[in-house]
Protein backbone atom coordinates (compact mmCIF):
# COMPACT_ATOMS: atom_id res chain seq x y z
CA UNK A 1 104.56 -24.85 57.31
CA UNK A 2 101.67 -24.95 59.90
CA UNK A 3 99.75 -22.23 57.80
CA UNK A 4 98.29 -22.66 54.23
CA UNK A 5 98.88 -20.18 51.86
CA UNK A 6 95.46 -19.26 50.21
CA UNK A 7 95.32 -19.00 46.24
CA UNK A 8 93.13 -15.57 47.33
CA UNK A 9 92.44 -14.10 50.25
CA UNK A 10 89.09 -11.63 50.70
CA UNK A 11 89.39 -11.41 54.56
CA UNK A 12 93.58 -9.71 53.96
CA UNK A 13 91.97 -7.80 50.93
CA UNK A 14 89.23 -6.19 52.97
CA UNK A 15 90.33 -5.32 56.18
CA UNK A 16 92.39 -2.38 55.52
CA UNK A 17 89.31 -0.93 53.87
CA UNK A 18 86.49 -2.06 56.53
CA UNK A 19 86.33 1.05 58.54
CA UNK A 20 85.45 3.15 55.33
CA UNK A 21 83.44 0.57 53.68
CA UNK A 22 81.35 0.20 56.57
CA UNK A 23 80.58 4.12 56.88
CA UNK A 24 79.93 4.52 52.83
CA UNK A 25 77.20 1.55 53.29
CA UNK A 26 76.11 3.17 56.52
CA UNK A 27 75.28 6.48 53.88
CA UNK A 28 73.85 4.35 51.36
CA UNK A 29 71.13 2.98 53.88
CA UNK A 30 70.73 6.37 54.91
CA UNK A 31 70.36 7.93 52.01
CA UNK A 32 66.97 6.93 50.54
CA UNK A 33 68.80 5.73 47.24
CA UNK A 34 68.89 2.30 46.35
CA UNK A 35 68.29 1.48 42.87
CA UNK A 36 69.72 3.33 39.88
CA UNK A 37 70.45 6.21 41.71
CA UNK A 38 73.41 8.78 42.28
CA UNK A 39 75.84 6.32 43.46
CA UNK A 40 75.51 4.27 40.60
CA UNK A 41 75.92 7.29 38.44
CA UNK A 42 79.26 8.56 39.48
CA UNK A 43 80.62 4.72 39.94
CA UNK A 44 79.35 4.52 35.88
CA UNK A 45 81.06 7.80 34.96
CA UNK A 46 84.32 7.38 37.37
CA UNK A 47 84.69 3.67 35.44
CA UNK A 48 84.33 4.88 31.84
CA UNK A 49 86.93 7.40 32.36
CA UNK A 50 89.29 4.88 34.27
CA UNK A 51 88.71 2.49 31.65
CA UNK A 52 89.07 5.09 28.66
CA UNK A 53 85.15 4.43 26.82
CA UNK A 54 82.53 6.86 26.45
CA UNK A 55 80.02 5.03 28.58
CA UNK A 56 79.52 2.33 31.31
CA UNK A 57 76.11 0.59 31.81
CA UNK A 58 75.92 -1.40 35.79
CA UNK A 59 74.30 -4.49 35.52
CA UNK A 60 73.55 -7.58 38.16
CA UNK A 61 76.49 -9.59 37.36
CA UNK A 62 79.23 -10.37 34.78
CA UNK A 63 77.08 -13.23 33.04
CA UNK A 64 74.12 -10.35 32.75
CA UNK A 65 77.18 -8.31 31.48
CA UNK A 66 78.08 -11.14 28.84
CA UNK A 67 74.69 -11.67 27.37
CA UNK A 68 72.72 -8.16 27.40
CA UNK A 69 76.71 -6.72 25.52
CA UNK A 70 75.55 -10.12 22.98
CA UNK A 71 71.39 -8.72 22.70
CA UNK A 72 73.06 -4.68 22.86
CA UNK A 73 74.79 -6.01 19.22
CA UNK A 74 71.60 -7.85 17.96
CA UNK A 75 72.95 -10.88 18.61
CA UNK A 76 70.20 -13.95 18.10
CA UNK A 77 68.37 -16.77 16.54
CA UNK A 78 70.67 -18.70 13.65
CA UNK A 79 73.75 -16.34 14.72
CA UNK A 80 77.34 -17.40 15.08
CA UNK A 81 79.70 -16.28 17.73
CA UNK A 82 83.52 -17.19 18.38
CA UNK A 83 84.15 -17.95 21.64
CA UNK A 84 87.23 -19.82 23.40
CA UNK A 85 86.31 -23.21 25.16
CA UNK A 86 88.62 -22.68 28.52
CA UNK A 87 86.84 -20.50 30.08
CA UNK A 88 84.45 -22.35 32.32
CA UNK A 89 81.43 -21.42 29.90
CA UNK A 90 80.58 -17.52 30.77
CA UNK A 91 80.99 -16.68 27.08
CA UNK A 92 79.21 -19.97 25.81
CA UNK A 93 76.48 -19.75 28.03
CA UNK A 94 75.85 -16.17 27.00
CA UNK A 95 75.45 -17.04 23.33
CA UNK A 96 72.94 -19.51 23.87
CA UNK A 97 70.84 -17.60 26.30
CA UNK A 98 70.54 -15.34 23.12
CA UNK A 99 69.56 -18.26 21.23
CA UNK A 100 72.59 -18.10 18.59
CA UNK A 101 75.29 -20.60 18.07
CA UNK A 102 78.90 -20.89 20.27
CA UNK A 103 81.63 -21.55 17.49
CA UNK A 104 84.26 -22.56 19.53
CA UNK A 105 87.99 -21.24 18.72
CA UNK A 106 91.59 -22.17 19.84
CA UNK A 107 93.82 -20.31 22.34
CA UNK A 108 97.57 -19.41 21.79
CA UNK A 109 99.35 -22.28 23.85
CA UNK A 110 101.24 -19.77 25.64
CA UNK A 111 98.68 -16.27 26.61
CA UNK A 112 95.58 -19.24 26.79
CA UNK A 113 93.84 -16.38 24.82
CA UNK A 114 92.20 -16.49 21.49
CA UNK A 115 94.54 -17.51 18.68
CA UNK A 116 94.16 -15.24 15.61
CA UNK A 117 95.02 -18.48 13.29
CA UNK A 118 92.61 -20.79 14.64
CA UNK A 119 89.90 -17.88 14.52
CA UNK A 120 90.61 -17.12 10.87
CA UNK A 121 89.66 -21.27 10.44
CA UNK A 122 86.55 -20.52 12.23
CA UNK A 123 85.72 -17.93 9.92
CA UNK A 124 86.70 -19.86 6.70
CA UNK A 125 83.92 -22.35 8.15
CA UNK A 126 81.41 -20.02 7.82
CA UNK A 127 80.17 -16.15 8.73
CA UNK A 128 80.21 -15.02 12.50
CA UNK A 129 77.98 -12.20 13.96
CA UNK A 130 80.25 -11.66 16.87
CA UNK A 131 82.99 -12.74 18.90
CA UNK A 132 83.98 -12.84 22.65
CA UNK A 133 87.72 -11.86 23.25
CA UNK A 134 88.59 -13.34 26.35
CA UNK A 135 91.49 -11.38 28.24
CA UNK A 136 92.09 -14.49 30.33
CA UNK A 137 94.08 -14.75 33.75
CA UNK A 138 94.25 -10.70 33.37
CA UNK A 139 96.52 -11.04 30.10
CA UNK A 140 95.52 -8.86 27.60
CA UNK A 141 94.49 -11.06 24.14
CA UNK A 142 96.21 -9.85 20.96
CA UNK A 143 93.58 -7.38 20.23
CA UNK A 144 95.71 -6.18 16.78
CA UNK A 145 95.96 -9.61 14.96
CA UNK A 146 92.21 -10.06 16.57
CA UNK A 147 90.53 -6.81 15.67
CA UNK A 148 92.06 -6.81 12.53
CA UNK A 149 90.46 -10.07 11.26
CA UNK A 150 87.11 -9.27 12.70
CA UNK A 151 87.14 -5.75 10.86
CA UNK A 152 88.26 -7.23 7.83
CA UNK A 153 85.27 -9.73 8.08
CA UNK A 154 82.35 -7.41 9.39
CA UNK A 155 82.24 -9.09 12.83
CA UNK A 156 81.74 -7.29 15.72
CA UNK A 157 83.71 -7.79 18.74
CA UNK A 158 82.53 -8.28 22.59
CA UNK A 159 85.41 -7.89 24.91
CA UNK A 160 84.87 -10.48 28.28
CA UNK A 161 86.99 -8.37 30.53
CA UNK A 162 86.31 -10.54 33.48
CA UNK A 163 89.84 -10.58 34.88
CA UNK A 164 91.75 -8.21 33.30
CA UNK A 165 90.36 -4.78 35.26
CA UNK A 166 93.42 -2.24 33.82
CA UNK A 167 95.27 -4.64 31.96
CA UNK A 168 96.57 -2.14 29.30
CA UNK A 169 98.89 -2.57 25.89
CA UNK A 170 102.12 -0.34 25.41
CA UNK A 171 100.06 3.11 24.67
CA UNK A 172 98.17 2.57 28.01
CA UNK A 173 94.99 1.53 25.97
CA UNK A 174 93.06 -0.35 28.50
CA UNK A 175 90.85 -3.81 28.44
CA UNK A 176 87.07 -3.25 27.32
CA UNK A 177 88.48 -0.27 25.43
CA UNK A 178 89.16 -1.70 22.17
CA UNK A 179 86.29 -3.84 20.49
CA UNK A 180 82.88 -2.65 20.17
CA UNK A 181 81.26 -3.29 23.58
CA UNK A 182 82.66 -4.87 26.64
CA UNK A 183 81.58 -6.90 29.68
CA UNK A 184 83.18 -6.39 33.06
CA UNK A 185 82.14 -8.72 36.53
CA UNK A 186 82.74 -7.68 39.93
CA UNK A 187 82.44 -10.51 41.67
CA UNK A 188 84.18 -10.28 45.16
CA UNK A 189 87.27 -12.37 43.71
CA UNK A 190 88.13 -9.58 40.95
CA UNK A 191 90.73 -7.53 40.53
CA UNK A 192 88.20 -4.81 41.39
CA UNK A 193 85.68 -6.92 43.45
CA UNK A 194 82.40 -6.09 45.25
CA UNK A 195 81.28 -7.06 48.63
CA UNK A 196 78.06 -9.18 46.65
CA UNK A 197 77.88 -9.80 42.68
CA UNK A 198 77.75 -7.10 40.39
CA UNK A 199 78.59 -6.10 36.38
CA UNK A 200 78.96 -3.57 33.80
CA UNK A 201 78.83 -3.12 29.89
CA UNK A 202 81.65 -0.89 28.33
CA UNK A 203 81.11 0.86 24.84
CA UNK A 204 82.16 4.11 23.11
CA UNK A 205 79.27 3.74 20.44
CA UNK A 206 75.73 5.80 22.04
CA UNK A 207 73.48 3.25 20.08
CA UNK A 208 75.09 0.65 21.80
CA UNK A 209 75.54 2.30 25.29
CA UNK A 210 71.61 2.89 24.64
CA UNK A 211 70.52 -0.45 23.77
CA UNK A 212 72.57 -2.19 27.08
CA UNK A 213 70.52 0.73 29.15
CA UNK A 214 67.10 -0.56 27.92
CA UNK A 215 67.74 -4.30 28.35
CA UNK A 216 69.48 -4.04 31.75
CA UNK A 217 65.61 -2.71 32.89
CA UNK A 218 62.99 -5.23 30.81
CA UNK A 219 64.07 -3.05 27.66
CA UNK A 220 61.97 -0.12 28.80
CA UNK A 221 61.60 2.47 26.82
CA UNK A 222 59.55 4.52 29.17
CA UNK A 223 58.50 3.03 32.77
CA UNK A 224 56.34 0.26 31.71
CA UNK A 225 56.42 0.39 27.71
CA UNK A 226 58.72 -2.63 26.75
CA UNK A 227 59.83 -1.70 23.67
CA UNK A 228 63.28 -4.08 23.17
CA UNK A 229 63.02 -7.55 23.51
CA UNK A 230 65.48 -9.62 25.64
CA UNK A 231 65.25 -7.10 28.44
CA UNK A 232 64.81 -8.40 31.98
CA UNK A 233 65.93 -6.94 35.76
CA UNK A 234 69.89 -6.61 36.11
CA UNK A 235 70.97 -3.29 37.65
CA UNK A 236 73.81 -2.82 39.31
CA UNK A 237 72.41 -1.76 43.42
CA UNK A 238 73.35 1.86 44.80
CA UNK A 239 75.36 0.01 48.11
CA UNK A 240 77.54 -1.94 45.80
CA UNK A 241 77.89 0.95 43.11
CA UNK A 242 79.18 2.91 46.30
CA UNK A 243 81.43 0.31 47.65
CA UNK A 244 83.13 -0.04 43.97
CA UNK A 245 83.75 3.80 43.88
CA UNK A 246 85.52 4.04 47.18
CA UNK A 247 88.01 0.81 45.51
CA UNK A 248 88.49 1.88 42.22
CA UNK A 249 91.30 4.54 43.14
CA UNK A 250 93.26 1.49 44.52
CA UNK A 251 93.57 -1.06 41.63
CA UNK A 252 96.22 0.61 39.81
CA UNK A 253 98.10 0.06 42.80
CA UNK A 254 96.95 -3.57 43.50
CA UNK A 255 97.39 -4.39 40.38
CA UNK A 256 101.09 -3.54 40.32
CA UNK A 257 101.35 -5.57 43.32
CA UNK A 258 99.72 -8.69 41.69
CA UNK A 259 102.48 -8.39 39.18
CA UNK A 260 105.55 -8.04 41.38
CA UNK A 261 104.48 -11.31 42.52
CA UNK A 262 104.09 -12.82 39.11
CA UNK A 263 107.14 -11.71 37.54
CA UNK A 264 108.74 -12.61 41.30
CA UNK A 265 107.51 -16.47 39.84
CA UNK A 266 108.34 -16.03 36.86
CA UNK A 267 111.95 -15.08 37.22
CA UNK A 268 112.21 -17.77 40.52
CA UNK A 269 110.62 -20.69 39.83
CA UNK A 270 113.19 -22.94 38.12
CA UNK A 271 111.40 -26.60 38.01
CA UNK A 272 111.84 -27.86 34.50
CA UNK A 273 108.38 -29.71 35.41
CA UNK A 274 106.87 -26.23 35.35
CA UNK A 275 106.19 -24.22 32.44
CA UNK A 276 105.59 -20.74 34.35
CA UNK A 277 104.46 -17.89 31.88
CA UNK A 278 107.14 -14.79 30.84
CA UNK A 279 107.20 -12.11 32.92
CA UNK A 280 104.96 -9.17 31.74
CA UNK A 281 104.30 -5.46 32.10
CA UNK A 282 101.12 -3.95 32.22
CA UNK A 283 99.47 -5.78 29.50
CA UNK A 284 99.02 -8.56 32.48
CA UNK A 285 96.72 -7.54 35.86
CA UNK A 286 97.98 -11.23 37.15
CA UNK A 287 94.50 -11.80 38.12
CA UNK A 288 95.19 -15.51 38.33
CA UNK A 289 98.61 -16.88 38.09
CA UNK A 290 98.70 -19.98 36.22
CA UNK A 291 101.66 -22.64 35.20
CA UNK A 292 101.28 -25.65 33.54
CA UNK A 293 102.60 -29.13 34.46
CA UNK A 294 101.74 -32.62 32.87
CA UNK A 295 101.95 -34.31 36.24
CA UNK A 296 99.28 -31.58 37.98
CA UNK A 297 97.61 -33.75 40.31
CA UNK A 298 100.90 -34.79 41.70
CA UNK A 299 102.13 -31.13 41.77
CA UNK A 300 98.67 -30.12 43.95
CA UNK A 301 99.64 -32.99 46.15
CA UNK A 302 102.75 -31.61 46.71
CA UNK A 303 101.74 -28.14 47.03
CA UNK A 304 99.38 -29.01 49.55
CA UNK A 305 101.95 -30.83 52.06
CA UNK A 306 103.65 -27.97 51.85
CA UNK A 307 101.20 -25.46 52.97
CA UNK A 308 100.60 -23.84 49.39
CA UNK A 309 96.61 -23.60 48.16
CA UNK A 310 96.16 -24.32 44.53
CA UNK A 311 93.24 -24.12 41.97
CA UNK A 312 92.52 -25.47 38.55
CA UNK A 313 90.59 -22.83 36.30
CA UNK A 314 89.74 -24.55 34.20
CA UNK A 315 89.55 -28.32 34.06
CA UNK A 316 86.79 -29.03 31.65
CA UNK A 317 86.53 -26.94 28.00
CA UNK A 318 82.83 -25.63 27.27
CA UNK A 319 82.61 -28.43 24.47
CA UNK A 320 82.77 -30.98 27.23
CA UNK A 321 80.59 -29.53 29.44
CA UNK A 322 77.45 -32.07 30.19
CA UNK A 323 75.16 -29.45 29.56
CA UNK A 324 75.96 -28.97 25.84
CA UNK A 325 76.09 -32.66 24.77
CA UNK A 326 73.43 -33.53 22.81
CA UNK A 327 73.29 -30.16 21.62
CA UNK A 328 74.09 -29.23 17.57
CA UNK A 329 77.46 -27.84 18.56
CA UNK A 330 80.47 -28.54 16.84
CA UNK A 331 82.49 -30.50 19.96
CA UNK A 332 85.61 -31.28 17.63
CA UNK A 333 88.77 -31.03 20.03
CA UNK A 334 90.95 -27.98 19.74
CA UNK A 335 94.62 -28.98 20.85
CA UNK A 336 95.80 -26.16 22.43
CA UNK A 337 92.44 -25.94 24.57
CA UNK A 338 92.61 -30.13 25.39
CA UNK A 339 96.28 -29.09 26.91
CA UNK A 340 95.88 -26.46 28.73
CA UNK A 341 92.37 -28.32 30.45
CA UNK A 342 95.10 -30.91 31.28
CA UNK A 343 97.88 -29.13 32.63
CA UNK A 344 97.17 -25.77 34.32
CA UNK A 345 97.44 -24.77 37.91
CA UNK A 346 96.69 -21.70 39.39
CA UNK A 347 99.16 -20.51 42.54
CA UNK A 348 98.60 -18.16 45.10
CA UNK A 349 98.74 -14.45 44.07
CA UNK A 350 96.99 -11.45 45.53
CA UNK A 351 98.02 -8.02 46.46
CA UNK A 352 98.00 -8.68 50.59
CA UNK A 353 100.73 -11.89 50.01
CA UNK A 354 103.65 -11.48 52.06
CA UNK A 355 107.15 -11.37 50.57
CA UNK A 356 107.72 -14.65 53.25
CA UNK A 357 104.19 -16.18 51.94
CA UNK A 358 106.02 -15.90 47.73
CA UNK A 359 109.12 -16.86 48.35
CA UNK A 360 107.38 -19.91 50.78
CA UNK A 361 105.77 -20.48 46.98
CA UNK A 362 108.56 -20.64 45.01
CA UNK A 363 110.95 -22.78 47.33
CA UNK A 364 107.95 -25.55 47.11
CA UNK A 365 107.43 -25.44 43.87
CA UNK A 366 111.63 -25.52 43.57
CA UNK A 367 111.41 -28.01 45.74
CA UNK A 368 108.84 -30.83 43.73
């Protein structure tokens, strides 16, 4: 192959929108508008209704997202919060920006999402305030066996919808719909991306909704009167509030597309040196792709004389992270996290790839 096949592609995923884009951000320039202003509004409302929750908050980023959801539930000083440890440290590095404690919990060897068993041990260790439900790769955690513990146990549950934009269980209940408060990022890479950075906070509940308002602008409760603490400057801007309106009617559709392509790998790859995940339905937005192989490095090498792009997300679990050592943070290995660090691999999958470009992906990865 004289062409390499990208893991993602913004420069495919854009064009067929530029025209359009380029007008709406035209308007926005012209408009006055800005800041917290109409465009933002209607993205806010047009979200909450796609995503089936009373109320949608914009914020600067997905981080912002994370840790204002964390301050929206009163999370702080001396607090606990389950998080998983393969997620390159968004959750983690929310919890201790509000000063509380990451209590870090094993995935299911198979979704890489939270495990319900490993969580009940982290309760059985002690009381949790919260806890971050991952829905990573775009596959929707097992919110039942999840939410069910946490209710039983008081906790209240942030959902990091990150990469799972739509992902949806069998009654068509969708991600950041189902815990207390969720946290969405639109950075350009998502399945419903901006053209810059950008986030929003989920929730059903008014006091929440209410309390993510107020921090998202210094935790004003009037211009100038700082009345919650933990507040700083994270608004979602009008041009990229615009931009994200004019997308959202297409993810549905991308989406679908993502997951052709990962059932098409599913069903096709056949390398008994690749564990490739079950083909899914809608519970999975195939926002990454990932398989697992114990000889990865030499699979990437491989890959990549073939033309095929690969990524590793993630290589390193929070617990390992320089940044924490040294810290008073439990760093105990969890098995199922230590594998999946070690083995996964992240192919090519996007809603512009060719039918040529995946079956060009499965023949090399038949072919290792």
């Amino acid at each position: 192959m004289t062409n390499t096949i990208p893991v993602n592609s913004l420069s495919r995923h854009i064009a067929p929108m530029s025209a359009r884009l380029s007008q709406i951000a035209s308007n926005v320039v012209e408009s006055g508008y800005y800041v917290l202003g109409p465009n933002l509004k209607d993205f806010e409302r047009d979200f909450a209704v796609w995503c089936g929750v009373g109320e949608v908050i914009g914020v600067a980023n997905g981080t912002d997202a994370l840790e204002l959801a964390l301050k929206s539930l009163e999370v702080g000083a001396g607090d606990r919060v389950g998080v998983v440890a393969n997620a390159a440290m968004y959750g983690t590095s929310s919890v201790l920006a509000c000063n509380a404690t990451p209590v870090f919990v094993d995935v299911d060897p198979l979704t890489h999402n939270m495990s319900v068993a490993s969580l009940e041990e982290a309760i059985a260790k002690g009381p949790l305030k919260a806890v971050i439900i991952t829905h990573l790769y775009g596959r929707l955690a097992n919110m039942g066996g999840l939410l069910v513990l946490c209710r039983e146990h008081g906790i209240r549950v942030l959902e990091d919808c990150a990469q799972a934009h739509g992902a949806a269980n069998e009654n068509g209940t969708r991600a950041g719909s189902f815990g207390d408060i969720a946290a969405f990022s639109f950075y350009p890479t998502k399945n419903l991306g901006a053209l810059g950075d950008g986030g929003a906070i989920a929730t059903s509940d008014l006091a929440l909704a209410q309390r993510a308002r107020q921090l998202r602008q210094y935790g004003w409760s009037a211009k100038y009167n700082n009345e919650l603490p933990g507040g700083r400057n994270s608004r979602l801007d009008e041009l990229q509030a615009a931009l994200l309106g004019a997308m959202l009617p297409e993810v549905d559709r991308w989406n679908q597309r993502r997951r052709e392509i990962a059932n098409r790998y599913s069903r096709e790859i056949r390398n008994a040196g690749l564990q490739v995940p079950p083909e899914a339905g809608n519970d999975y937005v195939a926002h990454l792709y990932v398989v697992q192989s114990e000889r990865r490095d030499a699979v990437r090498d491989a890959l990549a004389a073939s033309g095929v792009q690969t990524e590793v997300h993630y290589p390193t679990p929070d617990y390992r992270q320089p940044s924490l050592q040294g810290m008073m943070i439990d760093s105990t290995p969890l098995p199922a996290t230590e594998y999946s660090a070690r083995t996964v691999l992240t192919l090519p999958c996007f809603p512009e790839m060719t039918d040529v470009e995946v079956s060009a992906v499965i023949n090399a990865c038949n072919r290792l």
